[in-house]
PDB file of N, CA and C in Angstrom:
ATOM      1  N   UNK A   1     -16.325  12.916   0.492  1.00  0.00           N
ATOM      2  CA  UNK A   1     -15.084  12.277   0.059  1.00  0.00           C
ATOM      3  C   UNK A   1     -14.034  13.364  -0.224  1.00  0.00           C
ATOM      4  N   UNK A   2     -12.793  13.391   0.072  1.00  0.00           N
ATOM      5  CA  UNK A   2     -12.126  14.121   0.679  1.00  0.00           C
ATOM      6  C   UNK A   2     -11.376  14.244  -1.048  1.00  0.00           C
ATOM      7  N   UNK A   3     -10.506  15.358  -2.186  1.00  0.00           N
ATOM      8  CA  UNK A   3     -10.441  15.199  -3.333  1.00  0.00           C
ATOM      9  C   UNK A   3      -9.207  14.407  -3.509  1.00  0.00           C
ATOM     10  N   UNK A   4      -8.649  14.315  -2.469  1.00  0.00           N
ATOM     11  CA  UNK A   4      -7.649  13.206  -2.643  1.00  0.00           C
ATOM     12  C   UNK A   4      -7.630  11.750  -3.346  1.00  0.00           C
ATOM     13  N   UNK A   5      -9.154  11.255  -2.779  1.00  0.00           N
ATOM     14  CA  UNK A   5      -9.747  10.060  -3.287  1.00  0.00           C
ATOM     15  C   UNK A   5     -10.417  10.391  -4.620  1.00  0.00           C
ATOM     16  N   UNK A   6     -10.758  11.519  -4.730  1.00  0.00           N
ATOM     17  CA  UNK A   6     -11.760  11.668  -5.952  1.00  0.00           C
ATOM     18  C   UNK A   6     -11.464  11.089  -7.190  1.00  0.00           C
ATOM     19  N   UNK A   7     -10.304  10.745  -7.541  1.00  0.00           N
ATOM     20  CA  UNK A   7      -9.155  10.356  -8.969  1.00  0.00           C
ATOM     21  C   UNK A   7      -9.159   8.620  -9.127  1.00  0.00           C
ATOM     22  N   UNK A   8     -10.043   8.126  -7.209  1.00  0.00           N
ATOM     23  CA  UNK A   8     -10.000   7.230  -7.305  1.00  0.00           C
ATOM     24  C   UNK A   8     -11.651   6.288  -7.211  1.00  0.00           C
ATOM     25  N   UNK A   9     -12.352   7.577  -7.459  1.00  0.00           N
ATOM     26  CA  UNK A   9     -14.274   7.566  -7.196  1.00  0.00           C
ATOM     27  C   UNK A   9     -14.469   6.389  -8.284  1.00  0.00           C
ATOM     28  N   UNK A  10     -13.719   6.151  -9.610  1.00  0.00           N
ATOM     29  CA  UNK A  10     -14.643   5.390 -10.144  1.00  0.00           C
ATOM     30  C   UNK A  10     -13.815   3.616  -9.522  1.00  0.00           C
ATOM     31  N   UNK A  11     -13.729   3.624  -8.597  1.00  0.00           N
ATOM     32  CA  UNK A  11     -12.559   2.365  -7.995  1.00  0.00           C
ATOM     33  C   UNK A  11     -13.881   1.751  -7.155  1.00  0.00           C
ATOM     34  N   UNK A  12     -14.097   0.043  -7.582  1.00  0.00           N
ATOM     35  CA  UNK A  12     -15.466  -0.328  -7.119  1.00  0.00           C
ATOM     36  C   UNK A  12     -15.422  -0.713  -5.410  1.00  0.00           C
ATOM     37  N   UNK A  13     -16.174  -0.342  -4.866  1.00  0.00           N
ATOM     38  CA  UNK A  13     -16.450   0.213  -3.337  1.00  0.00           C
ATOM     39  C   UNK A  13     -15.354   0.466  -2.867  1.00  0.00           C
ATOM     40  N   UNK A  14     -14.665   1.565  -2.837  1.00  0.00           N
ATOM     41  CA  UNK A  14     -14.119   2.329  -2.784  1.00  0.00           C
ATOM     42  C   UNK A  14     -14.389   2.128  -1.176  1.00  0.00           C
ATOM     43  N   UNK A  15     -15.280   3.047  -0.702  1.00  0.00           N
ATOM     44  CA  UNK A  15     -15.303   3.178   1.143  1.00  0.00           C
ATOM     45  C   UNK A  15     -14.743   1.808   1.537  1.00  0.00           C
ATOM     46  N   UNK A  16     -15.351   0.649   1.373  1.00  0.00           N
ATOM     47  CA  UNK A  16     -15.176  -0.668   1.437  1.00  0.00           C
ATOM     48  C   UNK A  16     -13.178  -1.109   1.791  1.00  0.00           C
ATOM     49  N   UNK A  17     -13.100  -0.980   0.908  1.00  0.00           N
ATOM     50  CA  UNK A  17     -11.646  -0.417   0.090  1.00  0.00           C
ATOM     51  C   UNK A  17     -10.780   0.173   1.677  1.00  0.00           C
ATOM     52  N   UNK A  18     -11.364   1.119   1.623  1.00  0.00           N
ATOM     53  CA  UNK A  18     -10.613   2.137   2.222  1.00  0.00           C
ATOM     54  C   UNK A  18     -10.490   1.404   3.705  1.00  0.00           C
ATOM     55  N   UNK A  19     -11.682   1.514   4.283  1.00  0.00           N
ATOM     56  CA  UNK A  19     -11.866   0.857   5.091  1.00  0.00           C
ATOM     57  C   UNK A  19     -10.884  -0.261   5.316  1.00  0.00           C
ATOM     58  N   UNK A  20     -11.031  -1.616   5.009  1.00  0.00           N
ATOM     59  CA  UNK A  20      -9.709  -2.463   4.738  1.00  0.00           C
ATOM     60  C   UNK A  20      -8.127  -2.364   5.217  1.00  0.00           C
ATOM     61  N   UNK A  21      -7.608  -0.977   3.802  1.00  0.00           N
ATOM     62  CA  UNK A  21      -6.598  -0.340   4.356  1.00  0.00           C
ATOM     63  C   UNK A  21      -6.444  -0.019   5.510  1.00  0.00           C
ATOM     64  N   UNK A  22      -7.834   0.755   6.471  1.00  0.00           N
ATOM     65  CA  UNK A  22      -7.115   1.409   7.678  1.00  0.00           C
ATOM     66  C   UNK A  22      -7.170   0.181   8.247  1.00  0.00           C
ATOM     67  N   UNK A  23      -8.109  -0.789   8.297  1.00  0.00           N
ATOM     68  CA  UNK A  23      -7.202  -1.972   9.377  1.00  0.00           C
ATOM     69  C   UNK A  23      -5.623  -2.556   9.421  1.00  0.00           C
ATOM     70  N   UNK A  24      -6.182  -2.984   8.135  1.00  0.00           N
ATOM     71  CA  UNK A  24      -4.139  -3.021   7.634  1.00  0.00           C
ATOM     72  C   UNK A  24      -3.006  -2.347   8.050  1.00  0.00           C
ATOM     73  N   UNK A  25      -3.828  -1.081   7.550  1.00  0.00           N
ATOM     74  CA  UNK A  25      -2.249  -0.248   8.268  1.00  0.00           C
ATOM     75  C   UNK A  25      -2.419  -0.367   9.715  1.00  0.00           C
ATOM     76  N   UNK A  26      -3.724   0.290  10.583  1.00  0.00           N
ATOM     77  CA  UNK A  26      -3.390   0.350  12.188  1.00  0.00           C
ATOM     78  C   UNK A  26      -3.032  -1.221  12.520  1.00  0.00           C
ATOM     79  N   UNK A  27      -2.975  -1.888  11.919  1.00  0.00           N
ATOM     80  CA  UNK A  27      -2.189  -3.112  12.541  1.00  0.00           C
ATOM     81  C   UNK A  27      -0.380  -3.108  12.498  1.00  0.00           C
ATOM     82  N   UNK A  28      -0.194  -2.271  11.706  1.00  0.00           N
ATOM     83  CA  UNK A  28       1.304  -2.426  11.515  1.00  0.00           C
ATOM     84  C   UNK A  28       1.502  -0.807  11.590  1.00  0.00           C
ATOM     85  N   UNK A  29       1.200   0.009  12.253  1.00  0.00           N
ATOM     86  CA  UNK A  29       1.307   0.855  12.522  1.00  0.00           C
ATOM     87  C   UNK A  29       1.808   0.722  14.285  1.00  0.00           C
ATOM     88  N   UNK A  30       2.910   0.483  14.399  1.00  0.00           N
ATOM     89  CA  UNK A  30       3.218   0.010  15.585  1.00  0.00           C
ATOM     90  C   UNK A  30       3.088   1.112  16.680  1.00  0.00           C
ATOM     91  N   UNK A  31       3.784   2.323  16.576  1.00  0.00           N
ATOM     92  CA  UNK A  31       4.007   3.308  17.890  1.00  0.00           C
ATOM     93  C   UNK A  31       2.561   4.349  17.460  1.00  0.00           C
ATOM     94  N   UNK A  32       1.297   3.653  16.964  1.00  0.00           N
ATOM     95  CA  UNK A  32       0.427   4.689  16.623  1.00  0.00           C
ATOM     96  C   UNK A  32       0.603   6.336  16.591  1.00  0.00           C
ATOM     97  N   UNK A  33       1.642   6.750  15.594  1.00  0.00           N
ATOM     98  CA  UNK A  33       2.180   7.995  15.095  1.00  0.00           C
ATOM     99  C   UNK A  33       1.217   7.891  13.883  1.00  0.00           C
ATOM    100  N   UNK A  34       0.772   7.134  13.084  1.00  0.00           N
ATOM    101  CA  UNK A  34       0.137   7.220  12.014  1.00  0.00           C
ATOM    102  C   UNK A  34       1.055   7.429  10.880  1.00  0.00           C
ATOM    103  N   UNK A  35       1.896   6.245  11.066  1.00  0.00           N
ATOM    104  CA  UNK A  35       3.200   5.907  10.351  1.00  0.00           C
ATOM    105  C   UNK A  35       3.395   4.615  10.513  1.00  0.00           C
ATOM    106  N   UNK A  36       3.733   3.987   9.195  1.00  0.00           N
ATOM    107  CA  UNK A  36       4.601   2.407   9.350  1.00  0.00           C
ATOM    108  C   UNK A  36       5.818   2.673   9.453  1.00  0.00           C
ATOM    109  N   UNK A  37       6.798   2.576  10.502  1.00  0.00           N
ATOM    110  CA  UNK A  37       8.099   2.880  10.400  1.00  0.00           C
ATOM    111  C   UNK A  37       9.119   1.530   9.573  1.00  0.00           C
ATOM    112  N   UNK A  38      10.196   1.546   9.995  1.00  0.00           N
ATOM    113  CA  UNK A  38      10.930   0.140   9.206  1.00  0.00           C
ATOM    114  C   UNK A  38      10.630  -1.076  10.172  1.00  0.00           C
ATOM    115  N   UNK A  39      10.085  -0.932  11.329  1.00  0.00           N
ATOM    116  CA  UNK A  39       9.783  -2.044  12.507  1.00  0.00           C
ATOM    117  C   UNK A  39       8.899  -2.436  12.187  1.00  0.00           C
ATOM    118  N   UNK A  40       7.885  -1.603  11.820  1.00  0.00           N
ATOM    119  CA  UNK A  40       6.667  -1.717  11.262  1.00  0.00           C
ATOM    120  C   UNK A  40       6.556  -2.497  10.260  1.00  0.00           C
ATOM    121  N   UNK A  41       7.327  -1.994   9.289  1.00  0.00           N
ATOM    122  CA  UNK A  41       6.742  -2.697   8.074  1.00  0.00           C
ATOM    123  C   UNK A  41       7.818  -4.179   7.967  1.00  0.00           C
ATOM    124  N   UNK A  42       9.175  -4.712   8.695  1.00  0.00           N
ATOM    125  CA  UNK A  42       9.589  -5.192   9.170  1.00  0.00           C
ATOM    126  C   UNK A  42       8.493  -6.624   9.262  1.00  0.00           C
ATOM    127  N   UNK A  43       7.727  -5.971  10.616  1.00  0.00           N
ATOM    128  CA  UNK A  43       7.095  -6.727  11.554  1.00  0.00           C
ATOM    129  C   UNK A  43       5.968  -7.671  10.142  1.00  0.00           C
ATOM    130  N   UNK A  44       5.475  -6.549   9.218  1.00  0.00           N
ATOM    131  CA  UNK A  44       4.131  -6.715   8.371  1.00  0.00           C
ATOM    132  C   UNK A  44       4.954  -7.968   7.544  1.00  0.00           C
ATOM    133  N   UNK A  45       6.338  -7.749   6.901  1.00  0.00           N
ATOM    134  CA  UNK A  45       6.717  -8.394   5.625  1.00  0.00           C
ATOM    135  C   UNK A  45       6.631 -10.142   6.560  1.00  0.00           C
ATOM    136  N   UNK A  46       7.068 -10.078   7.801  1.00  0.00           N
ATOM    137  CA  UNK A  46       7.076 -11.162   8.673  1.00  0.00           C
ATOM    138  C   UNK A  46       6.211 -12.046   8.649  1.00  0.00           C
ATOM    139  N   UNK A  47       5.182 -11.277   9.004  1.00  0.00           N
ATOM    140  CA  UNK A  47       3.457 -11.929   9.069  1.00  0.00           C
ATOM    141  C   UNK A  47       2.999 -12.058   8.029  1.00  0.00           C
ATOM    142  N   UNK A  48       3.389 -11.889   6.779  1.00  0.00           N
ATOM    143  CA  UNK A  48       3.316 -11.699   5.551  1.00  0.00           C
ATOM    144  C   UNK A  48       3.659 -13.225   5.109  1.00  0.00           C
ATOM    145  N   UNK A  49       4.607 -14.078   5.934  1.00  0.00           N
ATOM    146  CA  UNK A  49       5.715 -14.636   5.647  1.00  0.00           C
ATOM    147  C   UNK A  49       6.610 -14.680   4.543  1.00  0.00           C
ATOM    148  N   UNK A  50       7.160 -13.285   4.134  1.00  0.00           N
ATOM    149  CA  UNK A  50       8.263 -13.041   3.336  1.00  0.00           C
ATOM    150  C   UNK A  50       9.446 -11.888   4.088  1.00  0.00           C
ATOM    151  N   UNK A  51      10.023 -12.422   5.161  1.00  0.00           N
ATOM    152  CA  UNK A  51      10.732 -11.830   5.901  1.00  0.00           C
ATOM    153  C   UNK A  51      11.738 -10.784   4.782  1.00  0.00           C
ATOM    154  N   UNK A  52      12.233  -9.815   4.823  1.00  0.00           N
ATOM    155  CA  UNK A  52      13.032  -9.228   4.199  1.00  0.00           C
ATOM    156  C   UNK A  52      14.378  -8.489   5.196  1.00  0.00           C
ATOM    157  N   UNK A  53      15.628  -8.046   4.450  1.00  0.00           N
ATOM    158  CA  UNK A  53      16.477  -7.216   5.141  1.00  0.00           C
ATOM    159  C   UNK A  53      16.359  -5.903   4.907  1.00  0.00           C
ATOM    160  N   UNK A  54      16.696  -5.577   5.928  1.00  0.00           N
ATOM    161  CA  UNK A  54      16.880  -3.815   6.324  1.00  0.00           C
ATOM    162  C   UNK A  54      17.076  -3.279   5.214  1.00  0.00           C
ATOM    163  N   UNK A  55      17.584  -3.279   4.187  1.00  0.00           N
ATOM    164  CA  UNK A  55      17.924  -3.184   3.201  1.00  0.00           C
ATOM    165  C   UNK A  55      16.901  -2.944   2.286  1.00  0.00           C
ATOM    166  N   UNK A  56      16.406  -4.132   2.121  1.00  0.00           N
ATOM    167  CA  UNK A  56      14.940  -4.829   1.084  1.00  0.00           C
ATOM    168  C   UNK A  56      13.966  -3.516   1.574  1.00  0.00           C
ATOM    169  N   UNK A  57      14.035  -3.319   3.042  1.00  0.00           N
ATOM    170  CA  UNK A  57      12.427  -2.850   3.199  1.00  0.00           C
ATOM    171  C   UNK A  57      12.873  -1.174   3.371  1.00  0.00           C
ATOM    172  N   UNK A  58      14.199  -0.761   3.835  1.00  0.00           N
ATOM    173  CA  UNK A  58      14.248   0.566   3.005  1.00  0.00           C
ATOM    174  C   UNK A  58      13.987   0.658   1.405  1.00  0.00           C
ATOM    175  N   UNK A  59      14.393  -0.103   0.291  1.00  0.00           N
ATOM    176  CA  UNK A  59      13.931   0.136  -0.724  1.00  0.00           C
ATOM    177  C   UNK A  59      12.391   0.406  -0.691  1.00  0.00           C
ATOM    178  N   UNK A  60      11.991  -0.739  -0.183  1.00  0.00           N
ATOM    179  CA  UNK A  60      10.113  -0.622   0.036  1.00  0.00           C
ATOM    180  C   UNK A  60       9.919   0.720   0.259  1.00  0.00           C
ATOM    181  N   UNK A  61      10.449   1.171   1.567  1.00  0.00           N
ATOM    182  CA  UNK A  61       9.861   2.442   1.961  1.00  0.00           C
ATOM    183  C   UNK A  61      10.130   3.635   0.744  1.00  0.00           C
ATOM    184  N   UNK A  62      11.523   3.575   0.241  1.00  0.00           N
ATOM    185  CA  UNK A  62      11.401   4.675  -0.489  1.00  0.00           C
ATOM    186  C   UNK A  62      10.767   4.848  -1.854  1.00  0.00           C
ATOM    187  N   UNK A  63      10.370   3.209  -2.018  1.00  0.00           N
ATOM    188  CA  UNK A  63       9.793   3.157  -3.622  1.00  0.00           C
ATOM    189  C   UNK A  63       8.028   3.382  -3.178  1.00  0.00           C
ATOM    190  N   UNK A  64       7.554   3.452  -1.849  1.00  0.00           N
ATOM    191  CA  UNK A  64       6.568   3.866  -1.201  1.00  0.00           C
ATOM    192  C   UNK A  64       6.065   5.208  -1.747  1.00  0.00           C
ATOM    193  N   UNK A  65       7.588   6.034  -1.177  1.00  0.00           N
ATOM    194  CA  UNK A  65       7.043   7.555  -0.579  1.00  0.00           C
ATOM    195  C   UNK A  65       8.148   8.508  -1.468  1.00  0.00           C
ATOM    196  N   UNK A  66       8.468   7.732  -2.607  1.00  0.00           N
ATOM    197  CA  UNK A  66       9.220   7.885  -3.153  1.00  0.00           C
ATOM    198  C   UNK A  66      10.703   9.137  -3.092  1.00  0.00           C
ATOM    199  N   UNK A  67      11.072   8.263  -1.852  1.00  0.00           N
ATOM    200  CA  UNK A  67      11.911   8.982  -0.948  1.00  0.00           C
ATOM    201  C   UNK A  67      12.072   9.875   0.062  1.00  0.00           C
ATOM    202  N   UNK A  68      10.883  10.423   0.036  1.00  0.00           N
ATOM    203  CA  UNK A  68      10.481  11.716   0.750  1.00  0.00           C
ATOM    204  C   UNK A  68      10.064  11.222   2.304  1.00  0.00           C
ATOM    205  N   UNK A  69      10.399  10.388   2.599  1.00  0.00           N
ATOM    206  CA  UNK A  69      10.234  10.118   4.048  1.00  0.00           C
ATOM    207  C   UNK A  69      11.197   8.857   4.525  1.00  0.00           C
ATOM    208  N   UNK A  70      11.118   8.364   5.404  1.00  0.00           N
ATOM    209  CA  UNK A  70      11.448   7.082   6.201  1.00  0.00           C
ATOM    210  C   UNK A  70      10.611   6.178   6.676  1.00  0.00           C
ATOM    211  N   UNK A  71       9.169   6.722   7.132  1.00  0.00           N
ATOM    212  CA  UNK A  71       8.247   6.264   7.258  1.00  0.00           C
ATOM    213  C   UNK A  71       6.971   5.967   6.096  1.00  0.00           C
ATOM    214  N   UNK A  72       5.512   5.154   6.070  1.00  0.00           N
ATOM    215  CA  UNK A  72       5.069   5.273   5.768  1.00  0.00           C
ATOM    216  C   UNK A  72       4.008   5.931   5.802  1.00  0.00           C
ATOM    217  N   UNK A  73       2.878   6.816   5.350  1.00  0.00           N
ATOM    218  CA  UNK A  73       2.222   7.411   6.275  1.00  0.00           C
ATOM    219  C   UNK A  73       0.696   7.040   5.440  1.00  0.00           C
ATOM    220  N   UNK A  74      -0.271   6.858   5.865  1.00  0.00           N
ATOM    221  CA  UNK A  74      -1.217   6.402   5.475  1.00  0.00           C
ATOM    222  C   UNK A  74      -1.681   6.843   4.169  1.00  0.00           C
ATOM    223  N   UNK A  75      -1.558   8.451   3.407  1.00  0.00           N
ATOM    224  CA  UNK A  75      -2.328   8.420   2.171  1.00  0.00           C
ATOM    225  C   UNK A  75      -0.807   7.857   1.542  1.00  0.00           C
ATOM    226  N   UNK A  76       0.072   7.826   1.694  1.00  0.00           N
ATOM    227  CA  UNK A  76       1.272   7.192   0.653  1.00  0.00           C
ATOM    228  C   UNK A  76       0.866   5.160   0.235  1.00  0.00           C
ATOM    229  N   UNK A  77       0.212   4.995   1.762  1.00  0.00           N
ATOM    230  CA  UNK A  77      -0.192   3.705   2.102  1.00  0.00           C
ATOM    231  C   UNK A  77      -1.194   3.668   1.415  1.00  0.00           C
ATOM    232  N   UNK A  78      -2.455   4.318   1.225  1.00  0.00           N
ATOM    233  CA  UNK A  78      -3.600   4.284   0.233  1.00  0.00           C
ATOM    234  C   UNK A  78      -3.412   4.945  -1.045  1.00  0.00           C
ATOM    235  N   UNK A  79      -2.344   5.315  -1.148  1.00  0.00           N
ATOM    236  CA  UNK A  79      -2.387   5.656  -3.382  1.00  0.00           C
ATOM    237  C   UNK A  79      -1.512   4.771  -3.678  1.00  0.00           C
ATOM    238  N   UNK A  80      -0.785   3.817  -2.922  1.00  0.00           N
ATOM    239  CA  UNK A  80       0.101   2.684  -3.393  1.00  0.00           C
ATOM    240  C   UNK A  80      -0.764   1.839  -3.570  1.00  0.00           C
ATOM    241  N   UNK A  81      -1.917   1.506  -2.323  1.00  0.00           N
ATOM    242  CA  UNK A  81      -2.867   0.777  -2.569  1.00  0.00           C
ATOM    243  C   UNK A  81      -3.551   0.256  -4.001  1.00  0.00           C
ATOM    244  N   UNK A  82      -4.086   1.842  -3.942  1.00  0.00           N
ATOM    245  CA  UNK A  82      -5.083   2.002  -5.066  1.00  0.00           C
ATOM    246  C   UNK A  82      -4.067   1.986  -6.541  1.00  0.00           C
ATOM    247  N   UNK A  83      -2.882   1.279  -6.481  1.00  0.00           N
ATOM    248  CA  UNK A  83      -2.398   1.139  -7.644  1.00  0.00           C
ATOM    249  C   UNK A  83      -1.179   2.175  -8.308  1.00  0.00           C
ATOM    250  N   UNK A  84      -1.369   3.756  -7.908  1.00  0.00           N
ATOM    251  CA  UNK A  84      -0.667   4.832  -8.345  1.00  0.00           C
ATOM    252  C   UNK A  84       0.699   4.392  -8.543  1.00  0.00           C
ATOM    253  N   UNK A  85       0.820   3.885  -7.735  1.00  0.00           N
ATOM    254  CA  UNK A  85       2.812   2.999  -7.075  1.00  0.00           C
ATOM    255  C   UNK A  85       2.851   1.693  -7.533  1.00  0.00           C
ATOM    256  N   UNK A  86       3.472   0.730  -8.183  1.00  0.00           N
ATOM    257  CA  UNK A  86       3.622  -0.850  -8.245  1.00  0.00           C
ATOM    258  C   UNK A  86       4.672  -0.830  -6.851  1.00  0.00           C
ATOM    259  N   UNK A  87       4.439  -0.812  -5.738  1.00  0.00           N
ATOM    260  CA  UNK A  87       4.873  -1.275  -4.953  1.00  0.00           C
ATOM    261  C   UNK A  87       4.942  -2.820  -4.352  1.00  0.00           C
ATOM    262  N   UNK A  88       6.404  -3.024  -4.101  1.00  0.00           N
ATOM    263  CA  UNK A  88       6.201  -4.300  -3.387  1.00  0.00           C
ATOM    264  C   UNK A  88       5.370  -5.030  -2.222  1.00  0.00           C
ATOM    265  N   UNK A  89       4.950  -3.953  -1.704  1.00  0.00           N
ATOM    266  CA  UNK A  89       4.344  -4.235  -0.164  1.00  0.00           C
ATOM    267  C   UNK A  89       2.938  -4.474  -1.148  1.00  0.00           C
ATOM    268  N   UNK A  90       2.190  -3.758  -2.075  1.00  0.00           N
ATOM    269  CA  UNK A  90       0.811  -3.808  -2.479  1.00  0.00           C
ATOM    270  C   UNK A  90       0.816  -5.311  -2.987  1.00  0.00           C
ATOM    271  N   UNK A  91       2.129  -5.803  -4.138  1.00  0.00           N
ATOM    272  CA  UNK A  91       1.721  -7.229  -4.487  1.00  0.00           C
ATOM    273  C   UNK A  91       1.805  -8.448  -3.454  1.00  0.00           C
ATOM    274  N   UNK A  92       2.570  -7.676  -2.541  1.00  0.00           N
ATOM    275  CA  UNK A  92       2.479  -9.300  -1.004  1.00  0.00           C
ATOM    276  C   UNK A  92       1.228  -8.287  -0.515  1.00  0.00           C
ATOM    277  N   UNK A  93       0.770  -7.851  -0.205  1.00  0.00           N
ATOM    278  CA  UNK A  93      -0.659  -7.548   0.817  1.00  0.00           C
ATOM    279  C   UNK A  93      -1.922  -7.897  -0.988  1.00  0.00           C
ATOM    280  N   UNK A  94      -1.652  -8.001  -1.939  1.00  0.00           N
ATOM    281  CA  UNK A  94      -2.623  -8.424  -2.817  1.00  0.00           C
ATOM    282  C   UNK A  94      -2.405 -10.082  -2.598  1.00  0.00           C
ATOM    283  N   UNK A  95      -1.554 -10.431  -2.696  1.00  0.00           N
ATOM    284  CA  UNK A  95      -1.442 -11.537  -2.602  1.00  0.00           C
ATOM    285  C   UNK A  95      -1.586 -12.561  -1.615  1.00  0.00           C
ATOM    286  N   UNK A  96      -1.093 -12.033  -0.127  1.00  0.00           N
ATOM    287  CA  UNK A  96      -1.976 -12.043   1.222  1.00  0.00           C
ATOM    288  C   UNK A  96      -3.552 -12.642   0.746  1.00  0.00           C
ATOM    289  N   UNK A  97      -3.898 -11.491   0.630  1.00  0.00           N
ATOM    290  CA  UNK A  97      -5.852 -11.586   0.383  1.00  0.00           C
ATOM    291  C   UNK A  97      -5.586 -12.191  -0.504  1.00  0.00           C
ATOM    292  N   UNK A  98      -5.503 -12.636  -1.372  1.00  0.00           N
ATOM    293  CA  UNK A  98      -5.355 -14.290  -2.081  1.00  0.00           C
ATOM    294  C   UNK A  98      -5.539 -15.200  -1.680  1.00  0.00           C
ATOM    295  N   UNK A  99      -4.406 -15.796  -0.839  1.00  0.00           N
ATOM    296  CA  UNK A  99      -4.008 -16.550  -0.189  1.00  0.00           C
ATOM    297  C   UNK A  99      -5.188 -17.121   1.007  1.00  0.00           C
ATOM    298  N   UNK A 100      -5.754 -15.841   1.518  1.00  0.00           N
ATOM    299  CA  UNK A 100      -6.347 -15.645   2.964  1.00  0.00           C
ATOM    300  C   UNK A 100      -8.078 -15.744   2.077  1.00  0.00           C
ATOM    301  N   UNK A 101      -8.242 -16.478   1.211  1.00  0.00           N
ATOM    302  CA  UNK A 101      -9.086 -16.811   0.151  1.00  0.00           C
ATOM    303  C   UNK A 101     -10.366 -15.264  -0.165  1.00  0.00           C
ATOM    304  N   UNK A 102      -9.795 -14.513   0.062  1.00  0.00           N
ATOM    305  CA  UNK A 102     -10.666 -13.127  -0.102  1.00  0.00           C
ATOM    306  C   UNK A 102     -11.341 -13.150  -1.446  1.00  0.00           C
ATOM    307  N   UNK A 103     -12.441 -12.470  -2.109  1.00  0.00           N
ATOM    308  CA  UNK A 103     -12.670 -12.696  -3.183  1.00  0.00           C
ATOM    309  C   UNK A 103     -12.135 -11.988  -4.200  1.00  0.00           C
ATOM    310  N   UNK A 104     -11.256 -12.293  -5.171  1.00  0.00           N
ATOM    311  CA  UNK A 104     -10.696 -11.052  -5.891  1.00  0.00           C
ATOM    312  C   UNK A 104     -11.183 -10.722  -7.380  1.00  0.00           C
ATOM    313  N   UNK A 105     -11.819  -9.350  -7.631  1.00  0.00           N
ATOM    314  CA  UNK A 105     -12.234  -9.475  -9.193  1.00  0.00           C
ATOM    315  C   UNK A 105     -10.890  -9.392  -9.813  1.00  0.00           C
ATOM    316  N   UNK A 106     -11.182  -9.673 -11.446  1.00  0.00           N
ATOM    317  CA  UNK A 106     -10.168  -9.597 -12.057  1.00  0.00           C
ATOM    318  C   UNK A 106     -10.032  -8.030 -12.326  1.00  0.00           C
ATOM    319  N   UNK A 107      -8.791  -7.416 -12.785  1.00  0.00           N
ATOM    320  CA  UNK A 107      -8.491  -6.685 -12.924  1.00  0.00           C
ATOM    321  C   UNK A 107      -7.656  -6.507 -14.713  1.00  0.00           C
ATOM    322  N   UNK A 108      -8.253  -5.169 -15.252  1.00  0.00           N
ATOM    323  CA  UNK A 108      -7.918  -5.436 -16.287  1.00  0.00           C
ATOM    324  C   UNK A 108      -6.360  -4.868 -16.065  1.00  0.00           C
ATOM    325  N   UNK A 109      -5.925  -4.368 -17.818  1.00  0.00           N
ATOM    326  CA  UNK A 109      -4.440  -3.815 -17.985  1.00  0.00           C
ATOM    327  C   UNK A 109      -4.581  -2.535 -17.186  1.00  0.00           C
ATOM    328  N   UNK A 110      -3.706  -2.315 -16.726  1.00  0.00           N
ATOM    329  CA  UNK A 110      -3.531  -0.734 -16.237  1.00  0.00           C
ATOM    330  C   UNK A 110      -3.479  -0.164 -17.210  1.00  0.00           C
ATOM    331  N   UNK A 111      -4.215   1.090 -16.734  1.00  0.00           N
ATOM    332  CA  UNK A 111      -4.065   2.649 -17.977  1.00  0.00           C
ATOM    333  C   UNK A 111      -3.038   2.685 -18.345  1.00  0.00           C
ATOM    334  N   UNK A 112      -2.741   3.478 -19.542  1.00  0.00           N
ATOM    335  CA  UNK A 112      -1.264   3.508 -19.955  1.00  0.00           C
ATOM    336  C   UNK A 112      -1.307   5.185 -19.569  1.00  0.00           C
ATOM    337  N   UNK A 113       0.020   5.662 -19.205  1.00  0.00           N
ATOM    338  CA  UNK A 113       0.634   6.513 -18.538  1.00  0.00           C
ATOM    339  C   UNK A 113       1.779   7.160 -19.311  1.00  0.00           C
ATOM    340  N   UNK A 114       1.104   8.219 -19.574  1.00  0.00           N
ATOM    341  CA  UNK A 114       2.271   8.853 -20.416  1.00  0.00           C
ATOM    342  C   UNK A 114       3.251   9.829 -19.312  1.00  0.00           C
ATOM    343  N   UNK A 115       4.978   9.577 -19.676  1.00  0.00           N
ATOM    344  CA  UNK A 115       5.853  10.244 -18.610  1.00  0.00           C
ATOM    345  C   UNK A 115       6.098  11.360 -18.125  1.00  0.00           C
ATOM    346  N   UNK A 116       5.069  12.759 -18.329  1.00  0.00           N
ATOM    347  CA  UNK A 116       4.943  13.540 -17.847  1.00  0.00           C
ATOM    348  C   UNK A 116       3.894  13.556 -16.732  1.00  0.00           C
ATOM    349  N   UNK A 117       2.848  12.109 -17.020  1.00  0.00           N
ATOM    350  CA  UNK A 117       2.224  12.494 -15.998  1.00  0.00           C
ATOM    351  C   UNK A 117       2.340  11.483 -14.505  1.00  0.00           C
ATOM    352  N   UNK A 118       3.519  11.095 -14.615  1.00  0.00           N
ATOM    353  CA  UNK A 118       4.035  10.432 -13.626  1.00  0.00           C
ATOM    354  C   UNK A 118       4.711  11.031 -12.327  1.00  0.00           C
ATOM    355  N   UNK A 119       4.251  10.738 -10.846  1.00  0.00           N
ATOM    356  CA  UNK A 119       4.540  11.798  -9.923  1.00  0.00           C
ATOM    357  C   UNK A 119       6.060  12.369  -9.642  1.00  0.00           C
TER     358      UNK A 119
END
């Protein structure tokens, strides 16, 4: 396990987990760069059925990658996942698997986070 994930080892099946994500993303990973671009994620909010504007889903992207790109790129896509980010795209793709009757445990309060140690 690569130490990137390690912060996220005690996260229950984790591989499982991960796994998941990469379908997710290579589905909306349109020009397989190993990036969601804005077409991309465009295309996802669609199938999602919560269409958004150009607008809406640049915010997405930059509250993603927290500005530092245009695209999405897969570990930005898996530490949003795993919670690091309250991103919008994580509560419609949590909510997706809801919907799509997946089984979901409950989840307690998030850790509390003191503001230095925020990225």
């Amino acid at each position: 396990m690569s130490s990137d994930y390690q912060k996220y080892s005690d996260e229950d099946d984790l591989a499982e987990k991960l796994e998941g994500f990469k379908n997710k993303y290579a589905e909306f990973d349109l020009n397989d760069q190993g990036e969601i671009d804005l077409m991309g994620l465009k295309r996802m909010m669609e199938k999602l059925g919560v269409p958004k504007t150009h607008l809406e889903l640049k915010k997405m992207i930059v509250e993603v990658t927290g500005g530092s790109s245009n695209t999405i790129n897969y570990r930005d896509f898996v530490k949003m996942m795993l919670g690091k980010r309250s991103a919008v795209l994580k509560l419609v793709l949590i909510f997706e698997d809801k919907a799509n009757g997946s089984p979901c445990k409950p989840e307690g309060p998030p850790p509390k986070r003191d503001i230095a140690s925020l990225p």
